[in-house]
Protein backbone atom coordinates (compact mmCIF):
# COMPACT_ATOMS: atom_id res chain seq x y z
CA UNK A 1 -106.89 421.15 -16.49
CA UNK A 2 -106.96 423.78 -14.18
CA UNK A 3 -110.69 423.82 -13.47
CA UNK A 4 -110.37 420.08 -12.60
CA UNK A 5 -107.72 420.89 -10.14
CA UNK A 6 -109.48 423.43 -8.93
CA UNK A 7 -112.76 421.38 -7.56
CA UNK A 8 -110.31 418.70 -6.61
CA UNK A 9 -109.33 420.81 -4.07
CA UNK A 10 -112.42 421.99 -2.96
CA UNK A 11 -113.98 418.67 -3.03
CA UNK A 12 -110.55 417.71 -0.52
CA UNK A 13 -111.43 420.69 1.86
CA UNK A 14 -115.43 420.10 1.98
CA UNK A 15 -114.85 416.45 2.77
CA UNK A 16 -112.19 418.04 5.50
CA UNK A 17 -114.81 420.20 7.10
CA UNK A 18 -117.43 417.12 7.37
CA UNK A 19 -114.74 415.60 9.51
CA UNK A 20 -113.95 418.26 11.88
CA UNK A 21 -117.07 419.07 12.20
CA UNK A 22 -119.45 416.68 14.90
CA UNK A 23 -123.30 416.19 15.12
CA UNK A 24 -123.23 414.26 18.48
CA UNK A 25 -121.03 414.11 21.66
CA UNK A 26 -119.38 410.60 21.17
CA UNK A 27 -117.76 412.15 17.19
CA UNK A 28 -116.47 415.15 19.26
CA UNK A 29 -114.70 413.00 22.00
CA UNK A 30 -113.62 410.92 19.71
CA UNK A 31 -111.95 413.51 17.94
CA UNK A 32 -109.92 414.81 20.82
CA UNK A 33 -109.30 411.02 21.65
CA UNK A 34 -107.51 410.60 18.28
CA UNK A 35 -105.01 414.12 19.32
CA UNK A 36 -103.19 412.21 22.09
CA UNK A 37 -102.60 414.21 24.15
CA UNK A 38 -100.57 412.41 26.99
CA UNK A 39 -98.59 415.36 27.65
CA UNK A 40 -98.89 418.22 29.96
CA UNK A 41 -100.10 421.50 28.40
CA UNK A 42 -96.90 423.80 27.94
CA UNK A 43 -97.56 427.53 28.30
CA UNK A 44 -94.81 430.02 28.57
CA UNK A 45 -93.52 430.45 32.05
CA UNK A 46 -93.58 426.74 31.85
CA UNK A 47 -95.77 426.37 34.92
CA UNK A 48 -99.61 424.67 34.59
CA UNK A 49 -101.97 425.85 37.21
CA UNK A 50 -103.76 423.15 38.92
CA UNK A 51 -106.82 424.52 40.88
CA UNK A 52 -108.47 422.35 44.24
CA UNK A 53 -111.78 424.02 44.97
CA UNK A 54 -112.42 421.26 47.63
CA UNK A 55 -110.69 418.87 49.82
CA UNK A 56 -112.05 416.57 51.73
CA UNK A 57 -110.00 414.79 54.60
CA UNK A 58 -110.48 411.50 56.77
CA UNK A 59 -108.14 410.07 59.13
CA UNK A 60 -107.49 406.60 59.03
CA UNK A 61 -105.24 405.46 61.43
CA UNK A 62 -102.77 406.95 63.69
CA UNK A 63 -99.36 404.77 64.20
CA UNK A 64 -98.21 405.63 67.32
CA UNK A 65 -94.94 403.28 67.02
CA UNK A 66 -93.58 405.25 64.47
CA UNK A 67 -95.62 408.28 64.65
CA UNK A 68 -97.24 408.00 60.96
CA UNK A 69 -100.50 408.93 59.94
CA UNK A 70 -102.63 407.26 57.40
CA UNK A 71 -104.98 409.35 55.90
CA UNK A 72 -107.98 409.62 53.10
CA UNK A 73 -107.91 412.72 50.73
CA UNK A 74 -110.71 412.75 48.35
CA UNK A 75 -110.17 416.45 45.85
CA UNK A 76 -111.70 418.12 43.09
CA UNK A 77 -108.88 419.34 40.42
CA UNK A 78 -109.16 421.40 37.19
CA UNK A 79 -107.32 422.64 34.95
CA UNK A 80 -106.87 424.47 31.62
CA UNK A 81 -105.88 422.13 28.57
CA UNK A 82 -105.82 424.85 25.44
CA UNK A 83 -105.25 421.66 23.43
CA UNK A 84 -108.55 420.19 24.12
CA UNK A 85 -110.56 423.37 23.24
CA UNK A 86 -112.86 423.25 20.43
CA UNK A 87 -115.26 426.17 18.43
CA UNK A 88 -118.83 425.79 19.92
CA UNK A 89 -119.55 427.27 16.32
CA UNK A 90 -118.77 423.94 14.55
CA UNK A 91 -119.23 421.64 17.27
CA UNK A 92 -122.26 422.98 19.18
CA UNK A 93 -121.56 421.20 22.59
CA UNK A 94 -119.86 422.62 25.86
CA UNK A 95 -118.68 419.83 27.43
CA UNK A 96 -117.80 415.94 26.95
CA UNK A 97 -116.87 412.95 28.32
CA UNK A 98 -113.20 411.82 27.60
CA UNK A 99 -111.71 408.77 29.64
CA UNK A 100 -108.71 409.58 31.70
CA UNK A 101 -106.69 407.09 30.20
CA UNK A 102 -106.54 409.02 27.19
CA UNK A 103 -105.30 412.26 27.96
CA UNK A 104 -102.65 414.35 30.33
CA UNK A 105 -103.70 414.13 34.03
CA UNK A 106 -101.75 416.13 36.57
CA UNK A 107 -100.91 414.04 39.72
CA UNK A 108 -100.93 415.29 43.15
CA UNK A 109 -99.05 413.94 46.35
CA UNK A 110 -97.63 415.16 49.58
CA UNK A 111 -94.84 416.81 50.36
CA UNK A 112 -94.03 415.37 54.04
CA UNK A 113 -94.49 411.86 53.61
CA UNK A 114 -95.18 409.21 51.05
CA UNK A 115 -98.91 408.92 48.93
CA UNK A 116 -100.14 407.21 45.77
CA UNK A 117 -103.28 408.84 43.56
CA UNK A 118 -106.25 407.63 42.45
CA UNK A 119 -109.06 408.18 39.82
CA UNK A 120 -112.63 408.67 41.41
CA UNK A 121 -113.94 407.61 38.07
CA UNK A 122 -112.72 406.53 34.68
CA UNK A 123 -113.49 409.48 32.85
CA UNK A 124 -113.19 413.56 33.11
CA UNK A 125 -114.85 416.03 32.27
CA UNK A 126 -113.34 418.55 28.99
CA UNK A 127 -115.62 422.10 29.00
CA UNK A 128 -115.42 423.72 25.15
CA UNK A 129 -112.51 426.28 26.63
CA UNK A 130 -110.41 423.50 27.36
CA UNK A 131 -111.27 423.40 31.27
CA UNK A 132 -110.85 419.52 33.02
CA UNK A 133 -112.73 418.95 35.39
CA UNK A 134 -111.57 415.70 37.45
CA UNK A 135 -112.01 414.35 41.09
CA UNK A 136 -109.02 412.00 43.08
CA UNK A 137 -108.39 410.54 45.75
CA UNK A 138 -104.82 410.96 47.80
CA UNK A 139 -103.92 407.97 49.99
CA UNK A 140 -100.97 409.38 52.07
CA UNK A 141 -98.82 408.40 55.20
CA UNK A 142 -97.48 411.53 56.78
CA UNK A 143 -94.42 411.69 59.04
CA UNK A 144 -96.30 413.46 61.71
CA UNK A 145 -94.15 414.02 65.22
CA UNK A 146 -97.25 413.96 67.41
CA UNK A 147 -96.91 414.76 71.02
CA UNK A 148 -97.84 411.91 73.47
CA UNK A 149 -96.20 413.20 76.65
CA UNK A 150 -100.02 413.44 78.37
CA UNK A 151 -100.87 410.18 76.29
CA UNK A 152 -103.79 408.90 76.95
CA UNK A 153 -104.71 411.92 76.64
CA UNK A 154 -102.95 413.52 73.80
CA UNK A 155 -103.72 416.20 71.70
CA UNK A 156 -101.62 417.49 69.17
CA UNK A 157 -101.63 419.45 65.46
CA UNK A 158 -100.08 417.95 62.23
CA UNK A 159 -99.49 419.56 58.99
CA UNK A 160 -100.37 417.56 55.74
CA UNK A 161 -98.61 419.55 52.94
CA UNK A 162 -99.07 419.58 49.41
CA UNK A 163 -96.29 419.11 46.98
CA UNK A 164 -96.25 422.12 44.69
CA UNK A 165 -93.75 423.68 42.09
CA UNK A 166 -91.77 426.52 43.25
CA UNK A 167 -92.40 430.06 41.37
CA UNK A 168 -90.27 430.37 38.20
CA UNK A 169 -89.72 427.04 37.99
CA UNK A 170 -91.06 424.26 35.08
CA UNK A 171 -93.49 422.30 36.56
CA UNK A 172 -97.65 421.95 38.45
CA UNK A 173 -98.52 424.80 40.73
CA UNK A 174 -101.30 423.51 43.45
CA UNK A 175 -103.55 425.76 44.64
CA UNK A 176 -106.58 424.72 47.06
CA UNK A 177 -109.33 427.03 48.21
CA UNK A 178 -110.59 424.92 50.61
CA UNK A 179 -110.91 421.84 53.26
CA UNK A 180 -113.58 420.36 54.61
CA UNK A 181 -113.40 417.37 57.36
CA UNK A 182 -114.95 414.18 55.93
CA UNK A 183 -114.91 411.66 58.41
CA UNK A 184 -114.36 412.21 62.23
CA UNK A 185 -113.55 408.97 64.06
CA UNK A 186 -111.41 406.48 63.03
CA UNK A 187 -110.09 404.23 66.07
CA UNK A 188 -108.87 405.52 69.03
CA UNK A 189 -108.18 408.66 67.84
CA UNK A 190 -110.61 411.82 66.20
CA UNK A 191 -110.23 414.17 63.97
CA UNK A 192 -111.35 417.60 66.11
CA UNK A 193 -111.24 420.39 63.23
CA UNK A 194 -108.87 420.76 59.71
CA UNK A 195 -107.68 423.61 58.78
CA UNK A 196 -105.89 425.38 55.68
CA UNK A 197 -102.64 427.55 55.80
CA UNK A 198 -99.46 428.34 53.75
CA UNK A 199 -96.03 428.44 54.90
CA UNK A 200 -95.66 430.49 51.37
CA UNK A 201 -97.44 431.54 48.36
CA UNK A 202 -96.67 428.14 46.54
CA UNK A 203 -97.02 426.12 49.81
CA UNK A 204 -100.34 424.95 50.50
CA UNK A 205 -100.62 422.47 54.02
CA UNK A 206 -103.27 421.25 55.46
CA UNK A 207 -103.30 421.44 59.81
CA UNK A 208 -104.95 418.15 61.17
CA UNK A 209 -105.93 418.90 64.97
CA UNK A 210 -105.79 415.51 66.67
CA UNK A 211 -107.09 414.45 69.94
CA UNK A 212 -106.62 410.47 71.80
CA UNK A 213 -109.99 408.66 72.67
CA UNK A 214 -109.29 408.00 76.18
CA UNK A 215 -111.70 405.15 76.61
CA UNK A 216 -110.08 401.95 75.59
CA UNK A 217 -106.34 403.07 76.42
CA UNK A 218 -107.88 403.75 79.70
CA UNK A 219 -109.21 400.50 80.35
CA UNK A 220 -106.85 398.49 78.67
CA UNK A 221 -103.61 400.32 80.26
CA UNK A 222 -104.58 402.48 83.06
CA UNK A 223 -107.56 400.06 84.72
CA UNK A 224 -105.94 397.24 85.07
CA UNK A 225 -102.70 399.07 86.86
CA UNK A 226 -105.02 400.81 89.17
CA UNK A 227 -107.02 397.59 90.29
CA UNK A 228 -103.59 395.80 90.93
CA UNK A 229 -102.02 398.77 92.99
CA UNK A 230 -105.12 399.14 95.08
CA UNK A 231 -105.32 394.79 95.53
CA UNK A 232 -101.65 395.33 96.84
CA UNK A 233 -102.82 398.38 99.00
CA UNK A 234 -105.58 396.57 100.81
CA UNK A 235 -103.17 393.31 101.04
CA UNK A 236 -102.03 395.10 104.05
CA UNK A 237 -104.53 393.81 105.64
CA UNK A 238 -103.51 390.32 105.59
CA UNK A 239 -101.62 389.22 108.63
CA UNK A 240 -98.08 388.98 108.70
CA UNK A 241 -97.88 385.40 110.12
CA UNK A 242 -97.94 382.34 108.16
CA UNK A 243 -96.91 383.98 105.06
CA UNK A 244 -99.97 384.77 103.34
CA UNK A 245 -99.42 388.52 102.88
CA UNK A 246 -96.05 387.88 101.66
CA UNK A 247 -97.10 384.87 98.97
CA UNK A 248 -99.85 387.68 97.60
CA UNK A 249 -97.67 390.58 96.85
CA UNK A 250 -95.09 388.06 95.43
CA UNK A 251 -98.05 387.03 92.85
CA UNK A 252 -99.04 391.06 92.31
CA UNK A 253 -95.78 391.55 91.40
CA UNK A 254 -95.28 388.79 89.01
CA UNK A 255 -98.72 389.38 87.55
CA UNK A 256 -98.02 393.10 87.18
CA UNK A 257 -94.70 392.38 85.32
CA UNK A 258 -96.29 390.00 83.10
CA UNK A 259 -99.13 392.59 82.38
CA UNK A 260 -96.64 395.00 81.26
CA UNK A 261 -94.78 392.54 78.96
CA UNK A 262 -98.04 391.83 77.35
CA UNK A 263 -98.97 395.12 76.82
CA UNK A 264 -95.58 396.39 75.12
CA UNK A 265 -96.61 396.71 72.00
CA UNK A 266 -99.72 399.13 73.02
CA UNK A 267 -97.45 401.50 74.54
CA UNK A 268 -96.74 404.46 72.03
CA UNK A 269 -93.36 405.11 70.92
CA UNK A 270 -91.07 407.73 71.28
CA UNK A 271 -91.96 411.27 69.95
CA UNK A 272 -91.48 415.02 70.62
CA UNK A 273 -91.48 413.98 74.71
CA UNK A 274 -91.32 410.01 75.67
CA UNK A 275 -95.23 409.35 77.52
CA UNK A 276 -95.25 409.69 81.13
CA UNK A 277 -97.08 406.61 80.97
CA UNK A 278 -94.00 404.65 81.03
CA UNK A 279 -92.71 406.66 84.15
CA UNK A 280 -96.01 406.13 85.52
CA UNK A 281 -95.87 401.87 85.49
CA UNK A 282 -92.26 402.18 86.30
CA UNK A 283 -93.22 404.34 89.34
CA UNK A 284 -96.15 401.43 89.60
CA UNK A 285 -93.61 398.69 89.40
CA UNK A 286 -91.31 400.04 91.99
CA UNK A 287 -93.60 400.66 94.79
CA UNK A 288 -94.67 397.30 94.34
CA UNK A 289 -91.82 395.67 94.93
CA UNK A 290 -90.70 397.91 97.63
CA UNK A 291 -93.75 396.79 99.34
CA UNK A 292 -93.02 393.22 98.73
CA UNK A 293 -89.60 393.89 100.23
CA UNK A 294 -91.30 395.75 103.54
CA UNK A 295 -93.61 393.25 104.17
CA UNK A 296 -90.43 390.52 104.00
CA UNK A 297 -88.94 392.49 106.49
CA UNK A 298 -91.77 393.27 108.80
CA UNK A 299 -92.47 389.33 109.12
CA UNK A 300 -88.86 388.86 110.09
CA UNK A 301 -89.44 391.54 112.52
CA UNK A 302 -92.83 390.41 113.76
CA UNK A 303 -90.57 386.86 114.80
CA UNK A 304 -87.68 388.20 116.38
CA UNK A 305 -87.84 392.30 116.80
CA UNK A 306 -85.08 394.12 115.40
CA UNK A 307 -82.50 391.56 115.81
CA UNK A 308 -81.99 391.49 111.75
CA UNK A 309 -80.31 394.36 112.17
CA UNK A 310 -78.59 394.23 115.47
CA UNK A 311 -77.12 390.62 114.75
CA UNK A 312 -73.26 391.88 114.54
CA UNK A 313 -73.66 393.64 117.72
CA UNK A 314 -75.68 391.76 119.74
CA UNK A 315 -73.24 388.99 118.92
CA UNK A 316 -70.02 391.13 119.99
CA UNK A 317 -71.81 391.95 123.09
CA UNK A 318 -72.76 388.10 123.75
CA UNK A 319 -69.01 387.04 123.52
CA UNK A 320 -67.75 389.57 125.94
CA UNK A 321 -70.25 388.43 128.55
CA UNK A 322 -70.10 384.69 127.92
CA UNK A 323 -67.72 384.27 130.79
CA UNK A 324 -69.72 386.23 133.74
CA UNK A 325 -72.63 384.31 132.29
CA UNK A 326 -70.88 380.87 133.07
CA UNK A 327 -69.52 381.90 136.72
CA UNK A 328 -73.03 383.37 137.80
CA UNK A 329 -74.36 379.90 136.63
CA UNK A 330 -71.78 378.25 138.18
CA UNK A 331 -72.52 379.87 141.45
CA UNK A 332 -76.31 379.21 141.20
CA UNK A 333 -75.27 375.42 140.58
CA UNK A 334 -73.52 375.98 144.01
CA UNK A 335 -76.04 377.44 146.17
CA UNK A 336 -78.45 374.46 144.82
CA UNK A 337 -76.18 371.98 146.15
CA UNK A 338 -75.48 373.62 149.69
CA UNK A 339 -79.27 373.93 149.94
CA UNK A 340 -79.95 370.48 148.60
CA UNK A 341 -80.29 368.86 151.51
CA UNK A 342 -82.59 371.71 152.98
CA UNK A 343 -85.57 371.58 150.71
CA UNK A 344 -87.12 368.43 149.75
CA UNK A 345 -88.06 367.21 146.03
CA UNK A 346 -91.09 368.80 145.82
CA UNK A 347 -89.99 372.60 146.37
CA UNK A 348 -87.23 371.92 143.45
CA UNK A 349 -90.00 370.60 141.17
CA UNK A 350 -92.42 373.81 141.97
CA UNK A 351 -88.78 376.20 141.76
CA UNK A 352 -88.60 374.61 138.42
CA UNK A 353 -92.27 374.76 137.44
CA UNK A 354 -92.39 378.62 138.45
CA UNK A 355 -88.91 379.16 136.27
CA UNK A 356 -90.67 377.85 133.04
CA UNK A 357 -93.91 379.20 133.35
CA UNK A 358 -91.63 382.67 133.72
CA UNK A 359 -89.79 381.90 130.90
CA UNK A 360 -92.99 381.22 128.90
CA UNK A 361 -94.57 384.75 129.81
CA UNK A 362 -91.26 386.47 129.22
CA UNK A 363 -91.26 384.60 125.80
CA UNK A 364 -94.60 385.77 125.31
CA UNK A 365 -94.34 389.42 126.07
CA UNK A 366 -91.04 389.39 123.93
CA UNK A 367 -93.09 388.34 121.32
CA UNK A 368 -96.06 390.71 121.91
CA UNK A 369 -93.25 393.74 121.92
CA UNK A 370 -91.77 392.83 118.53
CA UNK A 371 -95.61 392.22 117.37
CA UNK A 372 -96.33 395.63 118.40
CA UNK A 373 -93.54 397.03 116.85
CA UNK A 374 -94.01 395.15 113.70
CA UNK A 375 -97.44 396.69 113.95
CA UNK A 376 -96.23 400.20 114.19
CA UNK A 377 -93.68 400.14 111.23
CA UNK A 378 -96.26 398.48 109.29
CA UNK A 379 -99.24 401.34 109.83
CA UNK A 380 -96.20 403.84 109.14
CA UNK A 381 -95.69 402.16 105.64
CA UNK A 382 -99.36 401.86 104.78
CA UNK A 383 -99.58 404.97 104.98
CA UNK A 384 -96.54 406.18 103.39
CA UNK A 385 -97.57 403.77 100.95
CA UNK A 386 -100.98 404.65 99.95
CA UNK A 387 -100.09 408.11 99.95
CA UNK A 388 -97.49 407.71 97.18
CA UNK A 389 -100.06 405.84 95.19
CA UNK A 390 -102.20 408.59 95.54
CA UNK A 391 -99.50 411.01 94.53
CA UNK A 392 -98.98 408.90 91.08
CA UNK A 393 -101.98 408.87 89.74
CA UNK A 394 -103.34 412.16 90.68
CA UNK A 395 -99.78 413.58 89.38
């Protein structure tokens, strides 16, 4: 009875061995398969070691309304899984092919901002010592305070950081050993250089050095402002009569206003420092209309001099000498009726003749003076004009 027992058990363990032990590849991951191991590896200090030989980074977009950036990390990851070691004595291979829906894969995000993970591929690689080798990809959205004071032409640094367990503490330590820079254009902005730091031992980040593309921001924002403040400069060329000059800036300004309301949503938002941009087509804006308003003025003073201005006294100065006005005519009236009868009809019709034709050239050189004038102020405010233009946009 106990003999029988005996190769029983033997016959139990031989048949044991044949299972554990794997001619091909596809037995052996199929073995560590069936262990299930959906769990984290667990060694003492409580604290797995994730290693990232390589990271590779691509910008995708830049959101300059709310100053997030949208970027591409593709990373190599390994770790140590003791569970999915095997003897290279029984099972004579060093690696397999497991899929990654089968066992424990660590994940890795950011720590400023919001990302999702995912797989490269389907499956790992498992080395006999229980080293996985695996390769992600890190979508992320980083809350990234760029500076666009000199916007369009901004330039500006912005950490990525990896999320990582604290020393002492349960949980995935990340450790990279290097970045490299995938992809350097992506709209209007490009990716100058990456870098790698740490703010501490545990705190791996990644420094993003960001600079604008000029090119289309320049056409589509700074261009078009330009074209319209130098059409409004040279509109002082029109002539002040008729109305012309004063019709055309009206339409500049209108047209400029509208430009900026279409082009709202183009303008970046605010950040470390607001964009002097927006002081810039404010400044833009102003000068516009204050040159609208000039030339208003400068047509009323082409017409009737500086009367505008002089209304409430020229008036108080009319009432007081109303009255001598009336006697002097008065006495004119007078002398024409004693010498009435001296002169015949004809002298009275050349007296009148030579009044009117003075009245006409005194009319005329009235209006030549307050032409003249009107000339004067307005070569004084071209000037002063194109030289604050040129002040804004070389400031």
């Amino acid at each position: 009875m106990k003999s029988a027992f005996f190769l029983l058990s033997l016959l139990t363990i031989g048949c044991a061995q044949d299972e554990l032990k794997c001619t091909d590849r596809r037995c052996l991951a199929q073995m560590l398969i069936n262990k299930e191991y959906l769990s984290p590896p667990q060694s003492e200090n409580c604290t797995l070691l994730v290693e990232v030989p390589l990271i590779k980074y691509e910008t995708l977009s830049v959101n300059m309304k709310e100053l997030h950036l949208l970027s591409r990390l593709e990373a190599q990851i390994k770790w140590v899984d003791p569970g999915l070691a095997w003897n290279t004595s029984i099972n004579p291979f060093n690696r397999v092919i497991l899929p990654v829906d089968k066992v424990w894969t660590p994940d890795v995000s950011i720590e400023n901002g919001q990302s999702y993970m995912e797989h490269v591929s389907h499956d790992l690689v498992v080395f006999s010592n229980g080293t996985v080798w695996h390769k992600v990809v890190i979508n992320a959205e980083v809350n990234c305070g760029i500076n666009l004071f000199n916007y369009p032409y901004a330039y500006d640094t912005c950490p990525v950081g990896l999320k990582s367990t604290p020393p002492h503490e349960c949980g995935i330590s990340i450790q990279v050993d290097g970045v490299e820079l995938a992809e350097t254009s992506h709209g209007d902005w490009e990716t100058q250089q990456v870098e790698l730091g740490k703010k501490r031992e545990d705190r791996s980040y990644i420094n993003i050095i960001q600079k604008i593309k000029y090119t289309n921001p320049f056409i589509t924002l700074l261009l078009p402002t330009f074209l319209i403040m130098v059409a409004d400069i040279v509109s002082c060329a029109l002539p002040m009569q008729g109305g012309e000059r004063n019709l055309f800036k009206v339409t500049l300004v209108l047209s400029f206003t509208m430009f900026l309301s279409i082009l709202t949503n183009l303008l970046p938002g605010d950040s470390k420092c607001s964009p002097v941009i927006r002081v810039h087509f404010c400044i833009c804006q102003v000068l516009m209309v204050i040159s609208m308003l000039v030339s208003v003025v400068l047509t009323r003073v082409a017409q009737d001099g500086l009367v505008f201005f002089t209304y409430f006294f020229t008036r108080f100065v009319s009432l007081n000498s109303g009255d001598n006005d009336e006697k002097e005519d008065a006495d004119a009236k007078g002398d024409i009726s004693v010498i009435q009868y001296d002169v015949s009809e004809d002298s009275q019709m050349l007296k009148k003749i030579v009044r009117f034709l003075e009245a006409v050239d005194t009319d005329q050189k009235k209006s030549e003076r307050h032409q003249n004038l009107a000339d004067k102020l307005d070569r004084i405010f071209f000037w002063l004009y194109f030289l604050s233009a040129l002040d804004t946009y070389v400031q």
